[in-house]
C-alpha atoms as a PDB file:
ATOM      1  CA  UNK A   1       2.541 -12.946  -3.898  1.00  0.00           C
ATOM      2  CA  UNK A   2       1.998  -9.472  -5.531  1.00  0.00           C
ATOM      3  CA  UNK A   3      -1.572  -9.419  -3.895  1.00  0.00           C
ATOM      4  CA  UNK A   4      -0.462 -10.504  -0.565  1.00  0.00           C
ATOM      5  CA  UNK A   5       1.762  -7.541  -0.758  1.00  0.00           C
ATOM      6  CA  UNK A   6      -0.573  -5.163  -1.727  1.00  0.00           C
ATOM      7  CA  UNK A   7      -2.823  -6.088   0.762  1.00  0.00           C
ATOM      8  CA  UNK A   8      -0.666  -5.739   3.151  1.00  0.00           C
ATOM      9  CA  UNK A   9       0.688  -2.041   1.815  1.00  0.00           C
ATOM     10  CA  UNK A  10      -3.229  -1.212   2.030  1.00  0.00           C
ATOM     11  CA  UNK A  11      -3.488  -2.184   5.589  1.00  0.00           C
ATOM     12  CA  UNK A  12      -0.002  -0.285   6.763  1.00  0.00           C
ATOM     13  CA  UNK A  13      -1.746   2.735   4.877  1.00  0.00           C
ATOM     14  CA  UNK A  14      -5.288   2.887   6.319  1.00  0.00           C
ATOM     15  CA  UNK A  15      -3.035   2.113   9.669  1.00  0.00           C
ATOM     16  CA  UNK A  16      -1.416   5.420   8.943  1.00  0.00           C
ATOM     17  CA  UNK A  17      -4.777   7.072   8.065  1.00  0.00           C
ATOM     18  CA  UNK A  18      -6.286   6.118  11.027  1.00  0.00           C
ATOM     19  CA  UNK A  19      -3.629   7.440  13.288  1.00  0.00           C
ATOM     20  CA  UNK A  20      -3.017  10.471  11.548  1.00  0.00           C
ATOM     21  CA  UNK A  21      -6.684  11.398  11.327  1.00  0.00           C
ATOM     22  CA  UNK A  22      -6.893  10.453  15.275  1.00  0.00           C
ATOM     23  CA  UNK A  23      -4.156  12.938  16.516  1.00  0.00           C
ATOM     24  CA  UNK A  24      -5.587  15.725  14.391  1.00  0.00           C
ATOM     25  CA  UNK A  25      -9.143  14.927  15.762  1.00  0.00           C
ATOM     26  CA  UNK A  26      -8.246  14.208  18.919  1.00  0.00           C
ATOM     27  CA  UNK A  27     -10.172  10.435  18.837  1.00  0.00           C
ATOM     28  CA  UNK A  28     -10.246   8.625  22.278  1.00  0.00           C
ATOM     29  CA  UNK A  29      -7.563   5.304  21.456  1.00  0.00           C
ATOM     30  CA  UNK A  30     -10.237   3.367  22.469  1.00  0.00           C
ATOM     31  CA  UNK A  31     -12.218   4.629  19.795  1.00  0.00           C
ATOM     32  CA  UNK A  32      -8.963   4.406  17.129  1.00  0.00           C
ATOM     33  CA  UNK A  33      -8.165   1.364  17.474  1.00  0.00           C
ATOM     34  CA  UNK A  34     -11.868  -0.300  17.019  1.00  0.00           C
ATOM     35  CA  UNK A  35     -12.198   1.196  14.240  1.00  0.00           C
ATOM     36  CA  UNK A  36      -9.311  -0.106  12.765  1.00  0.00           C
ATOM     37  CA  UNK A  37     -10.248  -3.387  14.375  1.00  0.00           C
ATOM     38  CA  UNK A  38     -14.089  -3.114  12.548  1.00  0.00           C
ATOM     39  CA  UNK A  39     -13.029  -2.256   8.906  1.00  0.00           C
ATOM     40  CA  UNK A  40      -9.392  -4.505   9.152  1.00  0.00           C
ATOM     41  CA  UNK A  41     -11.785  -7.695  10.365  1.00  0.00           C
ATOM     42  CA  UNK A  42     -14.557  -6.973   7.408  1.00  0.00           C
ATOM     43  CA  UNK A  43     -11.750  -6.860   4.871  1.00  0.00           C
ATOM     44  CA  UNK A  44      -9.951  -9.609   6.114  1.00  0.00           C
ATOM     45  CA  UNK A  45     -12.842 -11.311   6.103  1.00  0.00           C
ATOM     46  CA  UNK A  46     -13.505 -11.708   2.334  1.00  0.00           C
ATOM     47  CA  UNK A  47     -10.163 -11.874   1.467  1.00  0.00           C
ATOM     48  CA  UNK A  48     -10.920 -15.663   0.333  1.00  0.00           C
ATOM     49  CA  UNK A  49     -12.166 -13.997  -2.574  1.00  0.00           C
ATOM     50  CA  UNK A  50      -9.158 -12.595  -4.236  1.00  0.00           C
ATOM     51  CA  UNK A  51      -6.652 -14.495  -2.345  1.00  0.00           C
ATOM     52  CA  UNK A  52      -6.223 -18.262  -2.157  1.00  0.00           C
ATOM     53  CA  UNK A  53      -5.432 -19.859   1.097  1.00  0.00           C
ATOM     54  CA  UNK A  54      -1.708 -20.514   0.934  1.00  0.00           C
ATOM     55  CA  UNK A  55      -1.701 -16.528   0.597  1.00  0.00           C
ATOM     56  CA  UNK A  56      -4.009 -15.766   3.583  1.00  0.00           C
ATOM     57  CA  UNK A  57      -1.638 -17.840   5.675  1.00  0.00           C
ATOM     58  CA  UNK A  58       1.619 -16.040   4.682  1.00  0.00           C
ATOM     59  CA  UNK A  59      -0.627 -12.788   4.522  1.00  0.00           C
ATOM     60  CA  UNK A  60      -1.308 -13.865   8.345  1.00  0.00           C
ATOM     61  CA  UNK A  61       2.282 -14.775   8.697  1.00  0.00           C
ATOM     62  CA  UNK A  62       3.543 -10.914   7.442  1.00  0.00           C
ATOM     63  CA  UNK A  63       0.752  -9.344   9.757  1.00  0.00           C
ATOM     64  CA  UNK A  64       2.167 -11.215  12.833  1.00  0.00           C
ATOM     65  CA  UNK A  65       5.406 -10.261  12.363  1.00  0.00           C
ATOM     66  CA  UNK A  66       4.502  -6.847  11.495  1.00  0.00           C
ATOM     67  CA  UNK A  67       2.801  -5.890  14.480  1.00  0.00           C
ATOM     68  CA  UNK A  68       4.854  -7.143  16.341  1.00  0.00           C
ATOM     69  CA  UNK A  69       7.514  -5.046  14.876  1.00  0.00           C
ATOM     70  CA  UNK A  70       4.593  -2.185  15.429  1.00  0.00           C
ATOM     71  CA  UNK A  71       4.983  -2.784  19.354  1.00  0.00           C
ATOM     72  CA  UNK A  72       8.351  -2.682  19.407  1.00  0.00           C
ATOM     73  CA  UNK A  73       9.184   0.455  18.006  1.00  0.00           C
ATOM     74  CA  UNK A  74       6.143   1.762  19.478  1.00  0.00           C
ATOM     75  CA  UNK A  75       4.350   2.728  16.049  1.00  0.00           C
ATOM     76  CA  UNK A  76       0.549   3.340  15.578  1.00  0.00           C
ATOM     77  CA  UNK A  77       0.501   3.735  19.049  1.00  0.00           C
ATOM     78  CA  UNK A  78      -2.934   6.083  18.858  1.00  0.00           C
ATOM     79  CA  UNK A  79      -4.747   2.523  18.709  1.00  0.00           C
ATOM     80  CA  UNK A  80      -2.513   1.326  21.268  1.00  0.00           C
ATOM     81  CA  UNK A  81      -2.752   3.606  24.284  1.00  0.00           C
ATOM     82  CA  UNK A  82      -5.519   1.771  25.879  1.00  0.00           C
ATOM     83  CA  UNK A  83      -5.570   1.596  29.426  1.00  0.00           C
ATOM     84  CA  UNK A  84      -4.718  -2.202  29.909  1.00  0.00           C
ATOM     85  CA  UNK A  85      -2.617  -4.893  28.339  1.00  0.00           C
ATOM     86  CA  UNK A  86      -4.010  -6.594  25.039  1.00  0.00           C
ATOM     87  CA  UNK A  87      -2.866  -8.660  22.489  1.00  0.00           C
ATOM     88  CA  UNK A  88      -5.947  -8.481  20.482  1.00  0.00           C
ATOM     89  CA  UNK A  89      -3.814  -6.951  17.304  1.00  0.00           C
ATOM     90  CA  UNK A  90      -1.855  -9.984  17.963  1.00  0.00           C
ATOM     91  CA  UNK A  91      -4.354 -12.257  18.032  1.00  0.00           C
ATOM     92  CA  UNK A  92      -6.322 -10.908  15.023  1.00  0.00           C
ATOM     93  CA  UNK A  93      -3.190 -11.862  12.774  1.00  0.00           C
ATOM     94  CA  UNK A  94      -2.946 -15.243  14.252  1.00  0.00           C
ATOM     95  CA  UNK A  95      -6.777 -16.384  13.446  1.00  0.00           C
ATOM     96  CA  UNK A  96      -6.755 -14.998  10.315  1.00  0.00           C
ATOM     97  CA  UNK A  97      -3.759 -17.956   9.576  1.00  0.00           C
ATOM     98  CA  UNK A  98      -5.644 -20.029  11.979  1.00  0.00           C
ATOM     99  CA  UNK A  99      -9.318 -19.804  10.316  1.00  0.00           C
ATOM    100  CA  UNK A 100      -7.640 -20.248   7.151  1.00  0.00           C
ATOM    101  CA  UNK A 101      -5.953 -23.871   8.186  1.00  0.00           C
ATOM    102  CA  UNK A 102      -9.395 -24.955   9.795  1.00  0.00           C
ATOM    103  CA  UNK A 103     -11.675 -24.486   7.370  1.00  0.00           C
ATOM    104  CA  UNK A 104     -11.339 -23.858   3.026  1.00  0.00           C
ATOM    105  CA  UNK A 105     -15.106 -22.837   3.077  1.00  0.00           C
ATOM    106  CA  UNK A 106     -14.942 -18.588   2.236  1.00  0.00           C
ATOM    107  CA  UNK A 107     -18.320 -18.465   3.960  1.00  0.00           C
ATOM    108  CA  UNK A 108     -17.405 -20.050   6.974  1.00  0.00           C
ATOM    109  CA  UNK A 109     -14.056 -18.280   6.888  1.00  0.00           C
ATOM    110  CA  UNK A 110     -16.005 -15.253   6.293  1.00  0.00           C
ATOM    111  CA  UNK A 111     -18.863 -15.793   9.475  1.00  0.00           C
ATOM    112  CA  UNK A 112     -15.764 -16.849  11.650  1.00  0.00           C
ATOM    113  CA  UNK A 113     -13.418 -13.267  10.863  1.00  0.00           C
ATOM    114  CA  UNK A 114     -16.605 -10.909  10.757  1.00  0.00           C
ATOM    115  CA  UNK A 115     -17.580 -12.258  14.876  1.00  0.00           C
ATOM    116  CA  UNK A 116     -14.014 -10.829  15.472  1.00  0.00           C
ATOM    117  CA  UNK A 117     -14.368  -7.862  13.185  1.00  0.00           C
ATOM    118  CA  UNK A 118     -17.911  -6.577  13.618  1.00  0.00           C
ATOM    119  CA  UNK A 119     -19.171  -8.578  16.457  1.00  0.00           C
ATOM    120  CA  UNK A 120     -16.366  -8.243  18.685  1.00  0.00           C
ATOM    121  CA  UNK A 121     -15.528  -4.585  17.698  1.00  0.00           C
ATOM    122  CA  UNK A 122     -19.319  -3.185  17.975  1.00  0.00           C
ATOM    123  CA  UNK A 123     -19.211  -5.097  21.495  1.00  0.00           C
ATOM    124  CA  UNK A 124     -16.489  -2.718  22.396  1.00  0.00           C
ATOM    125  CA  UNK A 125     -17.716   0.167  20.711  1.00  0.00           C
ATOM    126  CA  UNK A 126     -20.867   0.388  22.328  1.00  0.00           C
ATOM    127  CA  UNK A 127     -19.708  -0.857  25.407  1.00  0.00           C
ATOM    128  CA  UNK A 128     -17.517   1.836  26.161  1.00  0.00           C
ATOM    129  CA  UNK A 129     -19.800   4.513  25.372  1.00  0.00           C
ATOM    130  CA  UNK A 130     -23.104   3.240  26.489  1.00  0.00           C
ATOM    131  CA  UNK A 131     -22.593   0.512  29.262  1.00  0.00           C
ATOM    132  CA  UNK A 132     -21.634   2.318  32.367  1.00  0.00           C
ATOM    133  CA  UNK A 133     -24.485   1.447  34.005  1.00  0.00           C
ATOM    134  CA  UNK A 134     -24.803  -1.860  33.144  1.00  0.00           C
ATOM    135  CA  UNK A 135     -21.627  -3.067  34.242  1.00  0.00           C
ATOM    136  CA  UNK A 136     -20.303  -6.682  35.692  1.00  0.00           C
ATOM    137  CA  UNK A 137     -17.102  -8.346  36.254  1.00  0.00           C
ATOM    138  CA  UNK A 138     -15.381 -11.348  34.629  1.00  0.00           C
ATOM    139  CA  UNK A 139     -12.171 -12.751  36.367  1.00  0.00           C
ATOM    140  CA  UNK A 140     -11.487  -9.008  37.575  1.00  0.00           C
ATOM    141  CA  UNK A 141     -12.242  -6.747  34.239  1.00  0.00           C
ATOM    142  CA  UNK A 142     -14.510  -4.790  33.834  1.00  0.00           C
ATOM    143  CA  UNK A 143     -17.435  -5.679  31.138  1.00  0.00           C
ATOM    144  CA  UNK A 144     -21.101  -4.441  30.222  1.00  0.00           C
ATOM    145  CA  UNK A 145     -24.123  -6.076  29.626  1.00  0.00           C
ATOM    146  CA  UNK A 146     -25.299  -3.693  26.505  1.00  0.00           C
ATOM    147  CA  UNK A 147     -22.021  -4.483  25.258  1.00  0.00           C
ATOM    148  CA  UNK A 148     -22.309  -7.821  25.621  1.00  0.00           C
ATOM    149  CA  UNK A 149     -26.060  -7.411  23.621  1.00  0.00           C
ATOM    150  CA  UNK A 150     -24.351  -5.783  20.948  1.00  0.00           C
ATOM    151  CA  UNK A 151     -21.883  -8.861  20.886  1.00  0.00           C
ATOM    152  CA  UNK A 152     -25.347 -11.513  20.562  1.00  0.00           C
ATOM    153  CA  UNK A 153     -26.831  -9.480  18.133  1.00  0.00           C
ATOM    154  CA  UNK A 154     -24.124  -8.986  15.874  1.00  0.00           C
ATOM    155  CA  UNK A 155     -22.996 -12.632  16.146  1.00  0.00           C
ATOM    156  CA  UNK A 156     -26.434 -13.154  15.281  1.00  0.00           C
ATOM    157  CA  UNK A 157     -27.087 -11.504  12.461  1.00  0.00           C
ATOM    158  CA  UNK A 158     -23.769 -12.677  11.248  1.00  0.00           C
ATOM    159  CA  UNK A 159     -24.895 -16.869  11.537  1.00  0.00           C
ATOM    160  CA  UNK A 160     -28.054 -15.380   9.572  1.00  0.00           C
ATOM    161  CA  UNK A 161     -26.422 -14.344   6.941  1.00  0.00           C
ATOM    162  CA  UNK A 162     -24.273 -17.430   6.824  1.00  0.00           C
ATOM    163  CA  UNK A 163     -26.780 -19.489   6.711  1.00  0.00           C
ATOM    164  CA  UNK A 164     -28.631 -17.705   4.063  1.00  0.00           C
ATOM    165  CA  UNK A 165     -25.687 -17.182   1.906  1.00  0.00           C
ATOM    166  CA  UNK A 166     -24.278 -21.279   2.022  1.00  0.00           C
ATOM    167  CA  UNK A 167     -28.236 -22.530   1.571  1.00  0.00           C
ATOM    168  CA  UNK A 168     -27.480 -24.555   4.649  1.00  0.00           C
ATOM    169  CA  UNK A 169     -30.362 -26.306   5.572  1.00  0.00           C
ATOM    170  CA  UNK A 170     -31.568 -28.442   8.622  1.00  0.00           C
ATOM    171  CA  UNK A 171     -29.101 -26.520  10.797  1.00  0.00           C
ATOM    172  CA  UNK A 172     -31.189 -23.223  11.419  1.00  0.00           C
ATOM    173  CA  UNK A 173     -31.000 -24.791  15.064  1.00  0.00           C
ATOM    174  CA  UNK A 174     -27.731 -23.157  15.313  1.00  0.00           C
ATOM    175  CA  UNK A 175     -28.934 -19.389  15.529  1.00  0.00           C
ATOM    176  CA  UNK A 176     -30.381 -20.426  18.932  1.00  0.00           C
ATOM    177  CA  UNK A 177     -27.334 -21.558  21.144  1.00  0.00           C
ATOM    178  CA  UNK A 178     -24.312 -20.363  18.873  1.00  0.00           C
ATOM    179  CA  UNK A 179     -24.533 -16.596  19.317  1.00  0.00           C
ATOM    180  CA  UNK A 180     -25.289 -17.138  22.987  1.00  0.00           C
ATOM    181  CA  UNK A 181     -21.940 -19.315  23.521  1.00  0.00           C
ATOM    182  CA  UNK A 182     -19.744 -17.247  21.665  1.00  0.00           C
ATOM    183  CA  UNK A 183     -21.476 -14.137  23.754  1.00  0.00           C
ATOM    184  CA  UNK A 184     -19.872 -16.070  26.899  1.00  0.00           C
ATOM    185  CA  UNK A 185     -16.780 -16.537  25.028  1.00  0.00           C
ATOM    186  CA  UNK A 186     -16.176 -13.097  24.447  1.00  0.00           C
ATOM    187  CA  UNK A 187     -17.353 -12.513  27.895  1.00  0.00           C
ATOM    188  CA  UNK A 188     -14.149 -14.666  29.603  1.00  0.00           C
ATOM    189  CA  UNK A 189     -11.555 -14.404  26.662  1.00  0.00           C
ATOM    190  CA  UNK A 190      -9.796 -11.211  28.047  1.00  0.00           C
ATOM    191  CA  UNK A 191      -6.692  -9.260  26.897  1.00  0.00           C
ATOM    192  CA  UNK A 192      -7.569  -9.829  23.340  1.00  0.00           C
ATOM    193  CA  UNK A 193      -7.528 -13.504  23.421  1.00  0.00           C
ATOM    194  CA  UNK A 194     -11.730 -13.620  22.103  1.00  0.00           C
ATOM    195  CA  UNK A 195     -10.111 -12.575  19.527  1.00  0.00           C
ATOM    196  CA  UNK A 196      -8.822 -15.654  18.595  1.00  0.00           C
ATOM    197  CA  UNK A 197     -11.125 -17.854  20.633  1.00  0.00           C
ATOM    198  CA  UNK A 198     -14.377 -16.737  19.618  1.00  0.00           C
ATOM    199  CA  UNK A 199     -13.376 -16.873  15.422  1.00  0.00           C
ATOM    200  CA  UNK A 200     -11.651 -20.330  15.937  1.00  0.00           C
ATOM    201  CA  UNK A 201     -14.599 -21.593  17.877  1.00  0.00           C
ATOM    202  CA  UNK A 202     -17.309 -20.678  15.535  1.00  0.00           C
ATOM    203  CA  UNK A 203     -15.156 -21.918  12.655  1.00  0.00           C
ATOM    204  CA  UNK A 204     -14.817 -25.379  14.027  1.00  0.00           C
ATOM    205  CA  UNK A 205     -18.692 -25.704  14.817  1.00  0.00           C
ATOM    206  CA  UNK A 206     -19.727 -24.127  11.261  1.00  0.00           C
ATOM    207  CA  UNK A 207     -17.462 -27.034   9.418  1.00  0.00           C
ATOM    208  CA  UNK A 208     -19.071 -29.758  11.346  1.00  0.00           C
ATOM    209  CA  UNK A 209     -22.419 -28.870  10.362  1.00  0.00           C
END
């Protein structure tokens, strides 16, 4: 219990860091809050290693509960002050619990979290800054095809290394439809629900192989 707690002390303080550092620097919330959403995801991602899975679950549990606290009282709101509704913070808490109940395999745990964290996040990141002109719609929002590249690649290299890591063999197949259907999930889960789609999804199919 002492390392679920200190884990979750270290993510209230790099919380903190984040915001502080973007009012001084003035850091678009856009910006803020995917980089909180990058380096949370990566951590969370290998927490299988220190923790064991009862703890990520209440670890999950304590997250939920604390951002939604967060919300309410309107803290860390430099990551926040996006212009449109998400529950992506939301939803990042909830498959880390999630992930953790499908699968006790820390390398598909870890593939699953890192296409939220990197994958997801990069899609954003280089979305927003370098896909105005290559912009389409889905259900009424507004995404971009470079973004969306970013997404394939990253989910990409990500199944790589998962496959390298857990010697899987006989299912290099994978790295040919996977990336491009969790591209499309990301695509159509709006409002911060790829969040949890996309992670859950990619779980599932990894533990059947």
């Amino acid at each position: 219990m002492i390392r679920v707690i200190l884990v979750v002390l270290l993510a209230i303080g790099f919380s903190a860091m984040a915001e502080v550092v973007s009012k001084k620097h003035h850091f678009p919330a856009e910006l803020t809050r995917k980089i909180i959403h990058i380096t949370g995801g990566t951590a969370a991602a290998f927490t299988p290693w220190f923790l064991n899975w009862k703890q990520i679950e209440v670890l999950a549990v304590i997250m939920f509960v604390a951002l939604l606290i967060f919300r309410y009282f309107g803290l860390f709101e430099s990551s926040r002050l996006v212009k449109r509704i998400s529950l992506g913070e939301l939803m990042f808490a909830a498959t880390i619990g999630l992930v953790a109940i499908i699968t006790h395999d820390r390398l598909i745990f870890a593939a699953a979290i890192l296409e939220m964290g990197i994958a997801d996040g990069m899609a954003a990141v280089v979305g927003t800054y370098y896909g105005k002109r290559t912009v389409y719609k889905v259900f009424g929002r507004q995404k971009s095809l470079i973004g969306s590249a970013a997404f394939y690649l990253c989910s990409l290299l990500i199944l790589l290394w998962y496959l390298l890591a857990s010697h899987t063999s006989g299912n290099w197949s994978v790295l040919i439809w996977l990336p491009l259907v969790a591209t499309g999930l990301e695509a159509i889960g709006l409002d911060g629900t790829d969040n949890l789609i996309v992670p859950v999804f990619v779980a599932i199919i990894l533990n059947r192989l």
